[in-house]
C-alpha atoms as a PDB file:
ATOM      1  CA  UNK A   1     -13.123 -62.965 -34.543  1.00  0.00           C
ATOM      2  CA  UNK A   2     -16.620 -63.609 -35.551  1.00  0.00           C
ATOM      3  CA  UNK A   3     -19.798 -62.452 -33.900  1.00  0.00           C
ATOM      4  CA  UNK A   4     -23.235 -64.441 -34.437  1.00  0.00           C
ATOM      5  CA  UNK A   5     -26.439 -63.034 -33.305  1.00  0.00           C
ATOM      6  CA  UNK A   6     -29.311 -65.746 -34.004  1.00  0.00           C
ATOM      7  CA  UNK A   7     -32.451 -65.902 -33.678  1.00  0.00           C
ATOM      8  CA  UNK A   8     -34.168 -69.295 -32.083  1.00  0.00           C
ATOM      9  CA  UNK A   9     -35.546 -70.367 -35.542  1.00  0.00           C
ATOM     10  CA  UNK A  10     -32.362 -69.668 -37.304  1.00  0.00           C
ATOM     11  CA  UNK A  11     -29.433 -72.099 -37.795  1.00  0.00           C
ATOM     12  CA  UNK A  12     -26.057 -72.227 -39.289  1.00  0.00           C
ATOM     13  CA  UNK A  13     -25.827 -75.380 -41.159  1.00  0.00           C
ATOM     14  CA  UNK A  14     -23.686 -78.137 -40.741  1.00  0.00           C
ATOM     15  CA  UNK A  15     -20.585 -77.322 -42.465  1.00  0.00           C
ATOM     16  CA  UNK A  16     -16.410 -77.824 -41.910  1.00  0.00           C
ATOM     17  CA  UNK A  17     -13.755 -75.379 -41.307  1.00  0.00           C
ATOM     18  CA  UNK A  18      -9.889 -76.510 -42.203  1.00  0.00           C
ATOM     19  CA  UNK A  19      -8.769 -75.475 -38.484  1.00  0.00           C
ATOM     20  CA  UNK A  20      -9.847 -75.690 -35.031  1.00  0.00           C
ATOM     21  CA  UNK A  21     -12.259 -72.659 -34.267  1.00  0.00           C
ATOM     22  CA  UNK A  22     -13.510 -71.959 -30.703  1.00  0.00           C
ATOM     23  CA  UNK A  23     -17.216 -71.004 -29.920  1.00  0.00           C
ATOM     24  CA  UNK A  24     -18.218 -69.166 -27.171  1.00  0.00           C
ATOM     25  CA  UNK A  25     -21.761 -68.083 -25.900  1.00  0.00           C
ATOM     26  CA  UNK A  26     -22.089 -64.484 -25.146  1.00  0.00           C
ATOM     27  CA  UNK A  27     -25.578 -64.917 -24.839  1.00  0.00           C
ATOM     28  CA  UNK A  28     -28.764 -67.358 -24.870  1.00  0.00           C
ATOM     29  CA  UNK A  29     -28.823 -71.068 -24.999  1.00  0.00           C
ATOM     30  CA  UNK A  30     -27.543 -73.357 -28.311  1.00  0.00           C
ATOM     31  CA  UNK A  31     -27.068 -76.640 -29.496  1.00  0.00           C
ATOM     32  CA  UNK A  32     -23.812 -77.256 -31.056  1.00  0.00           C
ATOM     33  CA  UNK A  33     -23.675 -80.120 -32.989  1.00  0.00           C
ATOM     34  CA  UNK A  34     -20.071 -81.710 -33.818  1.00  0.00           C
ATOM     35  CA  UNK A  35     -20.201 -84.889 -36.169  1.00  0.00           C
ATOM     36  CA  UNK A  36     -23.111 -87.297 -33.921  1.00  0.00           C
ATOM     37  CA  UNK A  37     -22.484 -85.730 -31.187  1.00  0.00           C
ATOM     38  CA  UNK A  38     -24.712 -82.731 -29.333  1.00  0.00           C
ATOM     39  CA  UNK A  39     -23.986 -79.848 -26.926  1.00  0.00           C
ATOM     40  CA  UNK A  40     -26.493 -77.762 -24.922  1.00  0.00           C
ATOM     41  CA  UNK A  41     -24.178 -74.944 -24.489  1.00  0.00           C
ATOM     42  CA  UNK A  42     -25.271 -71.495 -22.129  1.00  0.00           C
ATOM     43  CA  UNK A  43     -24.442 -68.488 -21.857  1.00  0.00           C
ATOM     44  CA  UNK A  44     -20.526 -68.375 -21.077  1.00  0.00           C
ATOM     45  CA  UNK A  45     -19.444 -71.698 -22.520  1.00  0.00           C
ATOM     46  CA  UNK A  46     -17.287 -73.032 -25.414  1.00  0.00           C
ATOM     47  CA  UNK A  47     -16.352 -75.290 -27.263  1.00  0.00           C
ATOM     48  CA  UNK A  48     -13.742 -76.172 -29.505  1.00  0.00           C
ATOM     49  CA  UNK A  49     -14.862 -76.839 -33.411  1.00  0.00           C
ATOM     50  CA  UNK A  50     -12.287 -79.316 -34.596  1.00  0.00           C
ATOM     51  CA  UNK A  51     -11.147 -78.553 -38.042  1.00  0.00           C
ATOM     52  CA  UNK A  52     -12.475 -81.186 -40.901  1.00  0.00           C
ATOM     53  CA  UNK A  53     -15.684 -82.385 -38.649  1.00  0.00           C
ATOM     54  CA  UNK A  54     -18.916 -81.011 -39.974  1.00  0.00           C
ATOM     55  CA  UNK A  55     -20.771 -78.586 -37.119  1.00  0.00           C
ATOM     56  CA  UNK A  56     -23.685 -76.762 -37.057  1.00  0.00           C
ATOM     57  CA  UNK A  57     -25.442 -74.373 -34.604  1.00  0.00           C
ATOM     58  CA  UNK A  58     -29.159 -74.521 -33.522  1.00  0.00           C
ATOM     59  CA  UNK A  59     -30.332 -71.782 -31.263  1.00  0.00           C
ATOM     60  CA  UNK A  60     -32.702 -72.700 -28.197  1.00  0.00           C
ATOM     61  CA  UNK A  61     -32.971 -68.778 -27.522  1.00  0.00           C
ATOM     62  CA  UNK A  62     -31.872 -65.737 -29.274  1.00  0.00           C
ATOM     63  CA  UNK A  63     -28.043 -66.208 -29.009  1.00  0.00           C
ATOM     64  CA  UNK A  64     -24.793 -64.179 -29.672  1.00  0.00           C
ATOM     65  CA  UNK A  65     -21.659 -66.340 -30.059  1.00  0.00           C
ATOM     66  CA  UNK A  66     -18.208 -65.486 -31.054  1.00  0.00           C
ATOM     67  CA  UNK A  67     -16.116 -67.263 -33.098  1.00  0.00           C
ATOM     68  CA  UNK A  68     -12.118 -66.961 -32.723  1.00  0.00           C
ATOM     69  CA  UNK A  69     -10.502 -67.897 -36.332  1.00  0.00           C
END
């Protein structure tokens, strides 16, 4: 596991991983970008990352998120 703690004008980039990765929001508000598509996701939802699809994360608030590798 992972923990992020971001602050609203901080972003992790678009990028891959090689396997499926769940997010989930332990706190504050973030888009979650997956290939095209956008997520507004709030505290106490996730998402699957699917492996090989660039992703990135753009904080609306201050956010913690965990990642589970």
């Amino acid at each position: 596991m992972i923990l992020f703690a971001l602050k609203k004008d901080q972003v992790l980039k678009p990028h891959s991983a090689p396997m499926n990765t769940p997010l989930l929001i332990l706190e504050g508000t973030a888009r979650v970008t997956i290939g095209d598509e956008d997520f507004v996701l709030p505290k106490g939802d996730d998402i699957i990352l699917p492996k090989d699809i660039d992703h990135g994360v753009y904080p609306l608030t201050y956010v913690k998120f965990l990642l589970i590798k």
